[in-house]
PDB file of N, CA and C in Angstrom:
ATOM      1  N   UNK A   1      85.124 146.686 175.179  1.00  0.00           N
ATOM      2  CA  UNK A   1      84.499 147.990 175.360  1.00  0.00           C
ATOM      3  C   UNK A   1      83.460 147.962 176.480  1.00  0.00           C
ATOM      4  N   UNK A   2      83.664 147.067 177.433  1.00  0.00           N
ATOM      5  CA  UNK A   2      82.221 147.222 178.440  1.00  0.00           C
ATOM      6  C   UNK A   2      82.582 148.171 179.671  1.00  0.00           C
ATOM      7  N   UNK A   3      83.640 148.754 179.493  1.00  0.00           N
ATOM      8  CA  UNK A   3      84.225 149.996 180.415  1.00  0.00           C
ATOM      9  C   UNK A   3      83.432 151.159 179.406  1.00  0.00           C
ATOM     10  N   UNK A   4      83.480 151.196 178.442  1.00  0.00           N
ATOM     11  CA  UNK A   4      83.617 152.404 177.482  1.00  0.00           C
ATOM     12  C   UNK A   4      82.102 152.390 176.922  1.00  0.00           C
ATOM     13  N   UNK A   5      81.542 153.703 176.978  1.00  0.00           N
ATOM     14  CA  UNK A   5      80.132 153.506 176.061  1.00  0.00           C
ATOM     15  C   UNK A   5      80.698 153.650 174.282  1.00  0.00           C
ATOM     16  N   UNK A   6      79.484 152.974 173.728  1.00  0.00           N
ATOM     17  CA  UNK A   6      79.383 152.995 172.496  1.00  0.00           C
ATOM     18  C   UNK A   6      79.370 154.757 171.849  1.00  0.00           C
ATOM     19  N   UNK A   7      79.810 154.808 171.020  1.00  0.00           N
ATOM     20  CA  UNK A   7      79.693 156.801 170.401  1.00  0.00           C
ATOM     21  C   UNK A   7      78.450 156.310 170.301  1.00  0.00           C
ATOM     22  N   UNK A   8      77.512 157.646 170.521  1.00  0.00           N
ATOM     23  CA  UNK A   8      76.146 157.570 170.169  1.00  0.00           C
ATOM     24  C   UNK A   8      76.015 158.144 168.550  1.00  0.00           C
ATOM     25  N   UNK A   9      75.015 157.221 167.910  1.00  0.00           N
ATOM     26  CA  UNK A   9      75.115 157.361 166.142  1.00  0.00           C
ATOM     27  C   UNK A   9      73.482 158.091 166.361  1.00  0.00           C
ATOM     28  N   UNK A  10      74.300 159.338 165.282  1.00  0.00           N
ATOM     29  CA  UNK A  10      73.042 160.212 164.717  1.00  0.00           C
ATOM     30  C   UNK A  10      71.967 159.127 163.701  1.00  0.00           C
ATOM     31  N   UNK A  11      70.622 159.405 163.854  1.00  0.00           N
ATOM     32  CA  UNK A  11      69.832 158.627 162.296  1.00  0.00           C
ATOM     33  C   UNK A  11      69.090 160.085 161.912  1.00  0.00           C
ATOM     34  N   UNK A  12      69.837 160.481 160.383  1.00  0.00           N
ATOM     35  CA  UNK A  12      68.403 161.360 159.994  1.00  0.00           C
ATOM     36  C   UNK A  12      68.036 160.669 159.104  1.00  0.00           C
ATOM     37  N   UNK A  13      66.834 160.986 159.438  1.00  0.00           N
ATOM     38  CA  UNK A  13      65.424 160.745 158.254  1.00  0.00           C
ATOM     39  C   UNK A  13      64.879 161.941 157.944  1.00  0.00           C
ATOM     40  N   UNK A  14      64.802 161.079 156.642  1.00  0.00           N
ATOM     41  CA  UNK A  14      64.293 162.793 155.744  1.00  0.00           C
ATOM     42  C   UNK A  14      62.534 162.374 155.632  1.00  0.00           C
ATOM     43  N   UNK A  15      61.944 163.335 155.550  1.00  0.00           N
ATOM     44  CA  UNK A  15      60.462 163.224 155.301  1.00  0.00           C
ATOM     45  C   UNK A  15      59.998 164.245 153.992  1.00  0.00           C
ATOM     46  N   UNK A  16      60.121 164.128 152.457  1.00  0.00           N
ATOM     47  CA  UNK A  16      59.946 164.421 151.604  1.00  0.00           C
ATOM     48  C   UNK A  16      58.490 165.041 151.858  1.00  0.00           C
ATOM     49  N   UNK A  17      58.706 166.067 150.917  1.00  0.00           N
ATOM     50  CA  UNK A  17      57.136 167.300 151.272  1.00  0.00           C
ATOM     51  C   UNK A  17      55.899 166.197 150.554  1.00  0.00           C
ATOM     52  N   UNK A  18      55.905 165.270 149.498  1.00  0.00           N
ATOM     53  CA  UNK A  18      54.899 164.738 149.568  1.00  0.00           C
ATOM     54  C   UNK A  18      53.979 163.853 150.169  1.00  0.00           C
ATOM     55  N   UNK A  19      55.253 163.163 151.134  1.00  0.00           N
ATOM     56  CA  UNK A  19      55.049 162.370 153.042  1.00  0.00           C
ATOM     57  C   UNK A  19      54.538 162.916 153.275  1.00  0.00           C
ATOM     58  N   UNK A  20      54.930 164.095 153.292  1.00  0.00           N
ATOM     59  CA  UNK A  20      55.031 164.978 154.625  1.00  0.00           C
ATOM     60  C   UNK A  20      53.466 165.501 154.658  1.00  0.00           C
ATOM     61  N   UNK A  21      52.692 165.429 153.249  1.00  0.00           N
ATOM     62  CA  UNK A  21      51.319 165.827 153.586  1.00  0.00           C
ATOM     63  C   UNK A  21      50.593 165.050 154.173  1.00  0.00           C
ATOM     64  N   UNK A  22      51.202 163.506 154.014  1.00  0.00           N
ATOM     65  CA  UNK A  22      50.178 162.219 154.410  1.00  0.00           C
ATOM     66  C   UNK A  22      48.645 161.390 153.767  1.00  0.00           C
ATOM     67  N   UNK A  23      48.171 160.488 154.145  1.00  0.00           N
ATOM     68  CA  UNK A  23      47.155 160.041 153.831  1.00  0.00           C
ATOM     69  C   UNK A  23      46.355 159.850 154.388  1.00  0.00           C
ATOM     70  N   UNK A  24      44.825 160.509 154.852  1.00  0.00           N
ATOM     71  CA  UNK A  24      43.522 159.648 155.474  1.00  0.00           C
ATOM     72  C   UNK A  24      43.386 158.750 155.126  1.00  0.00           C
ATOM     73  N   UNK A  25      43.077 158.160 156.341  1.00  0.00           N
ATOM     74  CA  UNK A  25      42.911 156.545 156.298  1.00  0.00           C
ATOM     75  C   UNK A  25      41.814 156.209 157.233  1.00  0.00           C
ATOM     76  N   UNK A  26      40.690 155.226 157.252  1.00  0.00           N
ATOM     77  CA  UNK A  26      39.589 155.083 158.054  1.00  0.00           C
ATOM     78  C   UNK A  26      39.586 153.592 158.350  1.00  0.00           C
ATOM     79  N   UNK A  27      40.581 152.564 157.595  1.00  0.00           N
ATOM     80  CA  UNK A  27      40.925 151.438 157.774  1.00  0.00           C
ATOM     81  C   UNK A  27      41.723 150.569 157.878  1.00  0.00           C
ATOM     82  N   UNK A  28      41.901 149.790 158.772  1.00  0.00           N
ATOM     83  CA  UNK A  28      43.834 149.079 157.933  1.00  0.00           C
ATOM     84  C   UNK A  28      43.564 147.509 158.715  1.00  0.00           C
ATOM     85  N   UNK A  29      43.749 147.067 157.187  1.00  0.00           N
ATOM     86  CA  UNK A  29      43.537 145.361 157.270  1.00  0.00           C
ATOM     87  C   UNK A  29      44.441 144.632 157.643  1.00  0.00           C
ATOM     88  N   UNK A  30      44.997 143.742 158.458  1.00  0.00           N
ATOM     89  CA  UNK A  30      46.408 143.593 159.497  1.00  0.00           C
ATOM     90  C   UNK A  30      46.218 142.232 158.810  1.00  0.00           C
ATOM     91  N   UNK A  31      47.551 141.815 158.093  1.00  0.00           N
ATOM     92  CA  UNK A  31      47.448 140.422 157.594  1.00  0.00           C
ATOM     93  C   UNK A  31      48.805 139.934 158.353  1.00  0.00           C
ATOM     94  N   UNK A  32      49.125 138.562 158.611  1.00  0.00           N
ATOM     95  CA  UNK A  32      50.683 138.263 158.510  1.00  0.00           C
ATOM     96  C   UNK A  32      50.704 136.676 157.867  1.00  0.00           C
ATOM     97  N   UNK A  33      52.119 136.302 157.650  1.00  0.00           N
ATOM     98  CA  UNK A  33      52.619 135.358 157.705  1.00  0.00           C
ATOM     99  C   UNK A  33      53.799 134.818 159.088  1.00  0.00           C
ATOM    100  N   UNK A  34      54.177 133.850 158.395  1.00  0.00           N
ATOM    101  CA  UNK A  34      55.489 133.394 160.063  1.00  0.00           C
ATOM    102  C   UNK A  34      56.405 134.496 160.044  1.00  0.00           C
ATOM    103  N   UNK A  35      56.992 135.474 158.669  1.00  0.00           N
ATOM    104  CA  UNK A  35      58.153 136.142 158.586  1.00  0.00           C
ATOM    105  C   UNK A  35      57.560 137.694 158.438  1.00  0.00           C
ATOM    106  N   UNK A  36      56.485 138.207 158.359  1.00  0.00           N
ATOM    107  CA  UNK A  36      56.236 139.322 158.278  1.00  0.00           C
ATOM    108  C   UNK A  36      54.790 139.570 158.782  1.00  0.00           C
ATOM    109  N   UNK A  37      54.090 141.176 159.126  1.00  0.00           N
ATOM    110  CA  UNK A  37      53.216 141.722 159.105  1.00  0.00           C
ATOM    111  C   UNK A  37      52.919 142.534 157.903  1.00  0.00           C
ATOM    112  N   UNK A  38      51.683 142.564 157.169  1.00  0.00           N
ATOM    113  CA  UNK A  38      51.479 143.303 156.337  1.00  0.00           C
ATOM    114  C   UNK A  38      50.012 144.301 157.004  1.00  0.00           C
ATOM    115  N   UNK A  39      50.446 145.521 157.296  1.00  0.00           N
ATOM    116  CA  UNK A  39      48.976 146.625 156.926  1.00  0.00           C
ATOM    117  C   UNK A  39      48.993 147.433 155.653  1.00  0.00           C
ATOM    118  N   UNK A  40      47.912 147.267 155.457  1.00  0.00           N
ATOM    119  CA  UNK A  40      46.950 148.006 154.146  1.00  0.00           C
ATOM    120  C   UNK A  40      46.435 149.130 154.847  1.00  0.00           C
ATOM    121  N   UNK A  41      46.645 150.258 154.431  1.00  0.00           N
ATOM    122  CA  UNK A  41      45.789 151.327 155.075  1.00  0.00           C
ATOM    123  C   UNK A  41      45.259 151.982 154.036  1.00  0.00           C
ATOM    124  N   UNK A  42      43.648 151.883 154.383  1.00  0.00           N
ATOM    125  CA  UNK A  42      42.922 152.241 153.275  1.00  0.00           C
ATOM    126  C   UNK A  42      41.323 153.275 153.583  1.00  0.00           C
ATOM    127  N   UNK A  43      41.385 154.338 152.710  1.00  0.00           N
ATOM    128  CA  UNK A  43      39.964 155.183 152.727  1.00  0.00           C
ATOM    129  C   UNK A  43      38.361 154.462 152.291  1.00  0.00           C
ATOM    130  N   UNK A  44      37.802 154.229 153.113  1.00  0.00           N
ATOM    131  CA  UNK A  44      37.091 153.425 152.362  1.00  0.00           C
ATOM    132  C   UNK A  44      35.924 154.979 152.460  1.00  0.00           C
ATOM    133  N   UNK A  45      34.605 155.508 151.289  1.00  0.00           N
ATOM    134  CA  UNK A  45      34.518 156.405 151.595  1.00  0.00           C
ATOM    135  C   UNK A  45      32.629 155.753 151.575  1.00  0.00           C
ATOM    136  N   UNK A  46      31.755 156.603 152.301  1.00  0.00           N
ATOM    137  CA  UNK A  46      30.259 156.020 152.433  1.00  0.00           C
ATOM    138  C   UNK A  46      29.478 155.705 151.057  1.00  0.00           C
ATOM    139  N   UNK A  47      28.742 154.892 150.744  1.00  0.00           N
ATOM    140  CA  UNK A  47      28.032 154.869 149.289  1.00  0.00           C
ATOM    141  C   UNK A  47      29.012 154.245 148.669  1.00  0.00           C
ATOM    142  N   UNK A  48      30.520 154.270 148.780  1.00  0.00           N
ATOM    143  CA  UNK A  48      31.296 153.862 147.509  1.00  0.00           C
ATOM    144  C   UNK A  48      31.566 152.683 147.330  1.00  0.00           C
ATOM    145  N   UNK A  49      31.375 151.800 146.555  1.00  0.00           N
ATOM    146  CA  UNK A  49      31.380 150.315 146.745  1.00  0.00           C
ATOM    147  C   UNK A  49      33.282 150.009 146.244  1.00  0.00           C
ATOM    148  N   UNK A  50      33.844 150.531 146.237  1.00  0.00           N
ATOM    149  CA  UNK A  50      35.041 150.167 146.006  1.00  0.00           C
ATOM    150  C   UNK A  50      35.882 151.476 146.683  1.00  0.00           C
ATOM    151  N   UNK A  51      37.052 150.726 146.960  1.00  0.00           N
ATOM    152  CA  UNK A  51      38.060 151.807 148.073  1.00  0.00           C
ATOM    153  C   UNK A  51      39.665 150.877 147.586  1.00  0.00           C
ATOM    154  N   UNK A  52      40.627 152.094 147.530  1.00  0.00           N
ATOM    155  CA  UNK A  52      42.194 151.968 147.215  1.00  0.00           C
ATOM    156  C   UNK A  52      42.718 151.623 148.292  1.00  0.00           C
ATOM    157  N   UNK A  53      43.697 150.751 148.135  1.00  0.00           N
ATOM    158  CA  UNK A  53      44.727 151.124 149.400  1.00  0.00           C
ATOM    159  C   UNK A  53      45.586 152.078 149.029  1.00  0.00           C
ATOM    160  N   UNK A  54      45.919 152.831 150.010  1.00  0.00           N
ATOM    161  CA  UNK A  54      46.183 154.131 149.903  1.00  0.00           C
ATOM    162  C   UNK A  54      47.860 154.111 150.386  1.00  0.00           C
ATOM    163  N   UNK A  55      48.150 152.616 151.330  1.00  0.00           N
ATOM    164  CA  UNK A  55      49.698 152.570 151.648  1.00  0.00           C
ATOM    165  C   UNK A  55      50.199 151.391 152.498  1.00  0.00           C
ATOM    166  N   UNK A  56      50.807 150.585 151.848  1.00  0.00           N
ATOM    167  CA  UNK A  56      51.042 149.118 152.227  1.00  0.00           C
ATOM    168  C   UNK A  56      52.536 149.309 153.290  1.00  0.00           C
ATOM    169  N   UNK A  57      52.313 148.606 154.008  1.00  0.00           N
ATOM    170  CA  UNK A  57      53.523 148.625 155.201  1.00  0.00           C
ATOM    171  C   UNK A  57      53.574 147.328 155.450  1.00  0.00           C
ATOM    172  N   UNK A  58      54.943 146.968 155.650  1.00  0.00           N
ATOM    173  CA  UNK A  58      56.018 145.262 155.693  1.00  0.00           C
ATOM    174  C   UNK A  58      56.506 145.613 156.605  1.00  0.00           C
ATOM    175  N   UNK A  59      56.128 144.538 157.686  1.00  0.00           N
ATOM    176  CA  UNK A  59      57.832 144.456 159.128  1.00  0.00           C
ATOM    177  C   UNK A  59      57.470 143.292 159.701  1.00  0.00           C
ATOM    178  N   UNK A  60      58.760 142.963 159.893  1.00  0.00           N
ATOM    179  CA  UNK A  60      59.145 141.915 160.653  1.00  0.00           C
ATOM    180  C   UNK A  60      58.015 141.447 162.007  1.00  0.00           C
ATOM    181  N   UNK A  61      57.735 140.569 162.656  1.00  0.00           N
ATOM    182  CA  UNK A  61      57.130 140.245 163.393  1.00  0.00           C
ATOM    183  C   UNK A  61      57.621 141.030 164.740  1.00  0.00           C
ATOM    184  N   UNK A  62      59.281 140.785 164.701  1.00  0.00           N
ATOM    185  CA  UNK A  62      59.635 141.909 166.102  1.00  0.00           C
ATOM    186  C   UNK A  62      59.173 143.435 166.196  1.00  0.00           C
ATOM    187  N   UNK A  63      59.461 144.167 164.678  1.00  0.00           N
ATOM    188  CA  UNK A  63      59.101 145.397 164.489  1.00  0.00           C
ATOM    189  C   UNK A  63      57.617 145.800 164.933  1.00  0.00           C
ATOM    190  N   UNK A  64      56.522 144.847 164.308  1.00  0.00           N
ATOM    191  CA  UNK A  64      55.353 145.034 164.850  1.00  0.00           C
ATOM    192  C   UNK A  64      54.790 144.675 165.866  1.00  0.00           C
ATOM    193  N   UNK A  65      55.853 144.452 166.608  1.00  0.00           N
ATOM    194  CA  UNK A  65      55.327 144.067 168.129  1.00  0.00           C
ATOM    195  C   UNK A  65      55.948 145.864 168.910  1.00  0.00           C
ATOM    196  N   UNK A  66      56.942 146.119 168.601  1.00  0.00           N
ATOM    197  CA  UNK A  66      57.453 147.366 168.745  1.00  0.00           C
ATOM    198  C   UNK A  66      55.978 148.459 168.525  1.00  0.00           C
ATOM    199  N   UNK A  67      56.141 148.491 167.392  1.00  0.00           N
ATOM    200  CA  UNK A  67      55.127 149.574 167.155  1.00  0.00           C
ATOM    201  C   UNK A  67      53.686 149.498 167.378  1.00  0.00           C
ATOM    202  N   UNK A  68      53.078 147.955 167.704  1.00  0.00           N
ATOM    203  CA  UNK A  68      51.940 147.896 168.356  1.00  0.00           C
ATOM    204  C   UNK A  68      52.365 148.763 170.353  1.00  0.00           C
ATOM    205  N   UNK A  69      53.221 148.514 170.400  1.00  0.00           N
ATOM    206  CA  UNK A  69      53.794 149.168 172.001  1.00  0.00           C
ATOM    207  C   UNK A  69      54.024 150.489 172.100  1.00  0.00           C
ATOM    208  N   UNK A  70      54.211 151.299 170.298  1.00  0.00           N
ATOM    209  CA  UNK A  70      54.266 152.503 170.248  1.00  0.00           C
ATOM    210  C   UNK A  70      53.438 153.152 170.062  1.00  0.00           C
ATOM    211  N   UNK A  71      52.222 152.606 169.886  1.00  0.00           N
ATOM    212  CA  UNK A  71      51.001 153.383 169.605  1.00  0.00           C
ATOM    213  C   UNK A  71      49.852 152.963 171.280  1.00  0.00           C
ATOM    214  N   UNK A  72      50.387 152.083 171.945  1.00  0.00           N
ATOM    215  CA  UNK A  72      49.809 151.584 172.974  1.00  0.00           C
ATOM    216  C   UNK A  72      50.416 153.080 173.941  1.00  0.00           C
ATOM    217  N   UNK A  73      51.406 153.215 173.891  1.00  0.00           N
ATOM    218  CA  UNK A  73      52.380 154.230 174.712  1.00  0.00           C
ATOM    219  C   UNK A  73      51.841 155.935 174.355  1.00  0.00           C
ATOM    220  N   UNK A  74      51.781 155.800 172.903  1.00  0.00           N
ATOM    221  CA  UNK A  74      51.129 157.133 172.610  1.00  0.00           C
ATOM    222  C   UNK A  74      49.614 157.497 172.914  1.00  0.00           C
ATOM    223  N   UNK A  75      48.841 156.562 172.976  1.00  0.00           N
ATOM    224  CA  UNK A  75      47.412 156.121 173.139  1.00  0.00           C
ATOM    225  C   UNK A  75      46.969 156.810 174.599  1.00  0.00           C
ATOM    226  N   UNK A  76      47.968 155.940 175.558  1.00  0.00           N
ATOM    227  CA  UNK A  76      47.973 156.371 177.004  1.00  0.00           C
ATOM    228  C   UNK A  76      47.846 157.861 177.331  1.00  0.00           C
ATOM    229  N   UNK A  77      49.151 158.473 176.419  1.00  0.00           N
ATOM    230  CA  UNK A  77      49.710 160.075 177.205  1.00  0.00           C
ATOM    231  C   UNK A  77      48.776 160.500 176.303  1.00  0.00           C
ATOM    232  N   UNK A  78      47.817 160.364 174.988  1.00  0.00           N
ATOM    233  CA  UNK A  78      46.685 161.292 174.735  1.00  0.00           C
ATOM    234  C   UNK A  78      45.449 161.373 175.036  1.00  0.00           C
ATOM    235  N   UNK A  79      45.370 159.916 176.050  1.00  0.00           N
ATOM    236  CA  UNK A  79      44.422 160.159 176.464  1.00  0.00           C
ATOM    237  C   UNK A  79      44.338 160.484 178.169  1.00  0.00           C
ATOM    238  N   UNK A  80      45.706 160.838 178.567  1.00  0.00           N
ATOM    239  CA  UNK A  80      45.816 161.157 179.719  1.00  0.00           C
ATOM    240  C   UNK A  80      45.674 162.968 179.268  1.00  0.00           C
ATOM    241  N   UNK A  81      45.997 163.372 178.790  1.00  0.00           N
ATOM    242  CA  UNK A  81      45.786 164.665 178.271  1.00  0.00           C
ATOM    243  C   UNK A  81      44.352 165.296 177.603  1.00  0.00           C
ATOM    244  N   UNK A  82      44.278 164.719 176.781  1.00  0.00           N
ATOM    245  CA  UNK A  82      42.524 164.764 175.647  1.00  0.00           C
ATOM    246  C   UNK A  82      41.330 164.052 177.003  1.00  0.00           C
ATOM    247  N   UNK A  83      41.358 162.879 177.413  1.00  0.00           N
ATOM    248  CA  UNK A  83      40.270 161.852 177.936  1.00  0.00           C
ATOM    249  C   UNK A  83      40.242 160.778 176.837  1.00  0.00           C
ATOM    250  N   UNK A  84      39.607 160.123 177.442  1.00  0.00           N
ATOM    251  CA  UNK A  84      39.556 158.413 176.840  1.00  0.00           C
ATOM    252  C   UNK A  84      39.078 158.628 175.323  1.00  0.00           C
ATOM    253  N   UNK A  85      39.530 158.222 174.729  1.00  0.00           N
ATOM    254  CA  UNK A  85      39.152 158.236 173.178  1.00  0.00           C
ATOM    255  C   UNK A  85      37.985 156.852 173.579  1.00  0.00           C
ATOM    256  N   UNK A  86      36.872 157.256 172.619  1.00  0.00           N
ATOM    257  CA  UNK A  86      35.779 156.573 172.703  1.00  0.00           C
ATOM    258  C   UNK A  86      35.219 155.648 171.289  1.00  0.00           C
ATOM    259  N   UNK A  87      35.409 154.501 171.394  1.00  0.00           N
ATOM    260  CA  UNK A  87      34.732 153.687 170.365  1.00  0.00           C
ATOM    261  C   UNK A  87      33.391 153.881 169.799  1.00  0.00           C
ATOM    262  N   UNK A  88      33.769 154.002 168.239  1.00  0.00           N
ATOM    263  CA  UNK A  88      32.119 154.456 167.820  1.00  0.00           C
ATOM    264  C   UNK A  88      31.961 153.162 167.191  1.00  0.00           C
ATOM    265  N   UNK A  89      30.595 153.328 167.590  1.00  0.00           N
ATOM    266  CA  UNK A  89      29.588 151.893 166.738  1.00  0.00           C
ATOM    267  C   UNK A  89      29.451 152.329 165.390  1.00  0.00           C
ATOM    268  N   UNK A  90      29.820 151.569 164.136  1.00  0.00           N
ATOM    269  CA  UNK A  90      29.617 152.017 163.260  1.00  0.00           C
ATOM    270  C   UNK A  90      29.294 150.815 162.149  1.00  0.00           C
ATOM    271  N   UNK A  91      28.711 150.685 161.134  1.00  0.00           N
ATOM    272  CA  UNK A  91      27.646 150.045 160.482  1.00  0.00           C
ATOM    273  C   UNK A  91      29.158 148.901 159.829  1.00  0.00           C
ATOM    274  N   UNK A  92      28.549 147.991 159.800  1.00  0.00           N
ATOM    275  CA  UNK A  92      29.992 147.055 159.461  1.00  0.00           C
ATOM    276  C   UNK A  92      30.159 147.212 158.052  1.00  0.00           C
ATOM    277  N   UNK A  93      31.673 147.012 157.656  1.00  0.00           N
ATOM    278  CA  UNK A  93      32.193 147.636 156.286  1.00  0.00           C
ATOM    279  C   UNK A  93      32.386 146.589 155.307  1.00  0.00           C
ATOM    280  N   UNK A  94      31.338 146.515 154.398  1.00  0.00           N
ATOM    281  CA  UNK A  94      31.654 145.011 153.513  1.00  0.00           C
ATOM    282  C   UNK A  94      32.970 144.586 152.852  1.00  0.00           C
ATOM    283  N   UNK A  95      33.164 143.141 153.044  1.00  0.00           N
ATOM    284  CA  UNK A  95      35.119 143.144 152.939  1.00  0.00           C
ATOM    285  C   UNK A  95      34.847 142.129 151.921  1.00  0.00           C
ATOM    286  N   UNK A  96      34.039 142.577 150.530  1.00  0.00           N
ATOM    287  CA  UNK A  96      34.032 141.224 149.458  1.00  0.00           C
ATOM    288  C   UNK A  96      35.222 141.675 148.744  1.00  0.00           C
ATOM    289  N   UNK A  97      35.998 142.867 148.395  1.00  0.00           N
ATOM    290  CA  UNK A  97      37.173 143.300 147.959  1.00  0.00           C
ATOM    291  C   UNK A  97      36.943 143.034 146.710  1.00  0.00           C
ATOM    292  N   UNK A  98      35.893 143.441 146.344  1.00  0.00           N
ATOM    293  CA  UNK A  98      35.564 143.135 144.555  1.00  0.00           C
ATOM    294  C   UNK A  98      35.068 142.124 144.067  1.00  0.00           C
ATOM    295  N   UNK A  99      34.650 140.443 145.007  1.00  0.00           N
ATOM    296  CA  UNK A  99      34.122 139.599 144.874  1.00  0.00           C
ATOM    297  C   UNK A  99      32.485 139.743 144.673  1.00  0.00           C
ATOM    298  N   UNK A 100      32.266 138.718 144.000  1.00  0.00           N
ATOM    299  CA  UNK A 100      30.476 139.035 144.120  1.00  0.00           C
ATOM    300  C   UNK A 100      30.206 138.772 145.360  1.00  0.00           C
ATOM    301  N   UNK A 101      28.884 139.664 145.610  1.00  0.00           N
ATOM    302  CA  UNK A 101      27.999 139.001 147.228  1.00  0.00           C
ATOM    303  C   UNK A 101      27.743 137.573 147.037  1.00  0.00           C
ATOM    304  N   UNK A 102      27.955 137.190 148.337  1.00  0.00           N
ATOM    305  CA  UNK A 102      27.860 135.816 148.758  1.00  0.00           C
ATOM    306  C   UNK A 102      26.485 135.428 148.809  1.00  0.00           C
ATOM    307  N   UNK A 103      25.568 134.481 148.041  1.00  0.00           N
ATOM    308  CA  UNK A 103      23.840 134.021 148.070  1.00  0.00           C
ATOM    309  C   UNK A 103      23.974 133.138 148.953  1.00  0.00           C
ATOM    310  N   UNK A 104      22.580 132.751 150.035  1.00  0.00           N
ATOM    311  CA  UNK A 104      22.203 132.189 150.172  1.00  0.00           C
ATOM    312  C   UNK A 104      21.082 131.152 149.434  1.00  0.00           C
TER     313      UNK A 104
END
């Protein structure tokens, strides 16, 4: 078949109305191993000493190299449109995850 293109294959994806509302999220903790990436995306909210994860995501090491390139790509054209999205300084977020504070 290298004369002939491949038929091009439809993908639908469905996005169920309760997706479809989504989740705020103000954090996401990027873990991996050799065979996967794991993000946690999570609300953490001010005063509250404890915060949910709100939605765990698994992919492959190739996949998240993809979608680190897809948000690098989207990043660009909104801020070629909007202006530079600007880093806020913001008070660091304690990550004992339910452990006691650490004494000196």
């Amino acid at each position: 078949m290298s004369d002939q293109q491949l038929p091009e294959q439809q993908l639908n994806i469905e996005l169920t109305e309760e997706v479809a509302d989504g989740e705020y999220v103000n954090l996401a903790i990027v873990t991996n191993s050799f065979a996967e990436f794991v993000i946690d995306f999570v609300n953490v909210m001010p005063n509250v000493p404890k915060a949910k994860v709100k939605s765990r995501i698994v992919m492959t090491p190739q996949h998240a190299k993809r979608t680190m390139r897809a948000l690098v790509d989207n990043i660009k054209r909104f801020e070629a449109q909007y202006g530079v999205i600007k880093d806020q300084e913001t008070a660091p977020t304690p990550f004992n995850f339910g452990a006691p504070p650490a004494q000196a």
